[in-house]
Protein backbone atom coordinates (compact mmCIF):
# COMPACT_ATOMS: atom_id res chain seq x y z
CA UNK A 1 100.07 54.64 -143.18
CA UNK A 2 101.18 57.91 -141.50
CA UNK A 3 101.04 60.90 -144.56
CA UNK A 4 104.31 61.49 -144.20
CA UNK A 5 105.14 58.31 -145.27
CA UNK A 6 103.22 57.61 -148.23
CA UNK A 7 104.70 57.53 -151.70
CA UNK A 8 104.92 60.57 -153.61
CA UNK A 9 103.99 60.47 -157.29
CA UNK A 10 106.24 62.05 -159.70
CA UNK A 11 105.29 64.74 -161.93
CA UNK A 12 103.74 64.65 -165.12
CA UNK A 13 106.00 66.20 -166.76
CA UNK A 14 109.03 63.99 -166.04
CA UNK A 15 111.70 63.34 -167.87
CA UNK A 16 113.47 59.81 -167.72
CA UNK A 17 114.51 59.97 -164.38
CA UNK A 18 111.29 59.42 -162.96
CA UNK A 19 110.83 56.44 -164.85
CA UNK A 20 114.46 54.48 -163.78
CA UNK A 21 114.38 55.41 -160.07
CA UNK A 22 112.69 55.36 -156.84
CA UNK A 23 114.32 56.68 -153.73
CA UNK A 24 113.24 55.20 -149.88
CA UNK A 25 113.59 57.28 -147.38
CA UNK A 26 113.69 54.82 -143.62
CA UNK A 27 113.37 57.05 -140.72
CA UNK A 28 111.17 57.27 -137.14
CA UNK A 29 108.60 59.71 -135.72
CA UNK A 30 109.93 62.06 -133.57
CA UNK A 31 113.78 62.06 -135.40
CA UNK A 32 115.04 65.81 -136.47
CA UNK A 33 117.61 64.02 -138.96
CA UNK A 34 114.90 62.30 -140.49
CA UNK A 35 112.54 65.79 -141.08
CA UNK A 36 115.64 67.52 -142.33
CA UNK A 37 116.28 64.40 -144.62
CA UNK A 38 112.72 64.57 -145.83
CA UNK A 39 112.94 67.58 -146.87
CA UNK A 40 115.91 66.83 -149.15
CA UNK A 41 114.57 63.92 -150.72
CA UNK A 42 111.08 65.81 -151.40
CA UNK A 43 112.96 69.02 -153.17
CA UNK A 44 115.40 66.58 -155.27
CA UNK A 45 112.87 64.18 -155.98
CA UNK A 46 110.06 67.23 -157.21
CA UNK A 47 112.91 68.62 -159.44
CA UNK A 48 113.79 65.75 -161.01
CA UNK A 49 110.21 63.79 -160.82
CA UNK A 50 111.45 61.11 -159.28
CA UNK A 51 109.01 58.80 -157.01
CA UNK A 52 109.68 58.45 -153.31
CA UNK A 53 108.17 56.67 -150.26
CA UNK A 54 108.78 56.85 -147.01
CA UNK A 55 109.11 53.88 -144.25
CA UNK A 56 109.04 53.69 -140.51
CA UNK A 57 111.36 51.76 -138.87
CA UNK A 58 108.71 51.69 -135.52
CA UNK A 59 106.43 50.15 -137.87
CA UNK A 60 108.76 46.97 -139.56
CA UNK A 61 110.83 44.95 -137.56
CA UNK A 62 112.80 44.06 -140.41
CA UNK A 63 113.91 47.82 -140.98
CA UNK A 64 114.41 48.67 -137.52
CA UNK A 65 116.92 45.79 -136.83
CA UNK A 66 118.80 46.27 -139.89
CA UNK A 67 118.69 50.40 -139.92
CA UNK A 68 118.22 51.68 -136.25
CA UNK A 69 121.19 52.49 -135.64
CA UNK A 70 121.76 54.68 -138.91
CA UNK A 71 118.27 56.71 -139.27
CA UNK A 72 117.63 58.69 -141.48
CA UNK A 73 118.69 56.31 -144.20
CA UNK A 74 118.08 56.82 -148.13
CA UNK A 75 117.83 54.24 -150.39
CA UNK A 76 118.18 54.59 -154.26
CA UNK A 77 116.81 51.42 -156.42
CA UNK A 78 116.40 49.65 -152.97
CA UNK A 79 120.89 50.34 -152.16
CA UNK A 80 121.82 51.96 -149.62
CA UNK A 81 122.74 55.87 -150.58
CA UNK A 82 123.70 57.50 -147.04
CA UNK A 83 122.36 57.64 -143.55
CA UNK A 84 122.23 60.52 -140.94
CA UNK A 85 122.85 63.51 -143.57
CA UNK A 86 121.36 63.93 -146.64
CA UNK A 87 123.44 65.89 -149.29
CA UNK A 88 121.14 67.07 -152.05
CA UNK A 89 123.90 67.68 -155.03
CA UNK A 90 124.69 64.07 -154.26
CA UNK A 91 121.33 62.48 -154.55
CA UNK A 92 120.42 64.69 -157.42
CA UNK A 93 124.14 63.39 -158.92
CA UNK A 94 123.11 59.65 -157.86
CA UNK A 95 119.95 59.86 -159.82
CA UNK A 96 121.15 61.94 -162.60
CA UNK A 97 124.48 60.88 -163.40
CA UNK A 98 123.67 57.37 -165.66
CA UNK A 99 121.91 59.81 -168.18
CA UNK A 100 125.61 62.15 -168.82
């Protein structure tokens, strides 16, 4: 598994987000979406230590017939979240907002 891909521990120091979430982030080698998307997901998910992993749709049929057409795609809790663009106030919102 590629280090870009593996899953990221949260922090320590987490508060209950970390332990009611996981975000998936499905993207390809090579994909400018996807880097811009990881970058998203690692900053929200470091603030709020959240986990995250990262899959490669070159790597699992499975993904790449259901998602190739949408890459980058985030997953929250295994749903789909968005594809393409990743807005960080809404995936901090989606994994903050059960807790208001």
């Amino acid at each position: 598994m590629s280090p870009l891909f593996r899953r990221q521990p949260a922090r320590p120091q987490t508060s209950e987000h970390s332990e009611n979430h996981l975000v998936t982030l499905i993207r390809k080698p090579g994909c400018h979406l996807c880097d811009d998307a990881q970058l998203v997901v690692e900053k929200v998910c470091a603030e709020l230590g959240v986990p995250w992993e990262g899959k490669d749709i070159t790597e699992d049929r499975q993904l790449h017939d259901q998602y190739w057409e949408q890459i980058p795609v985030v997953l929250v809790d295994g749903r789909q979240h968005t594809f393409w663009r990743v807005n960080e106030e809404r995936l901090r919102k989606a994994l903050t907002d059960q807790y208001k």
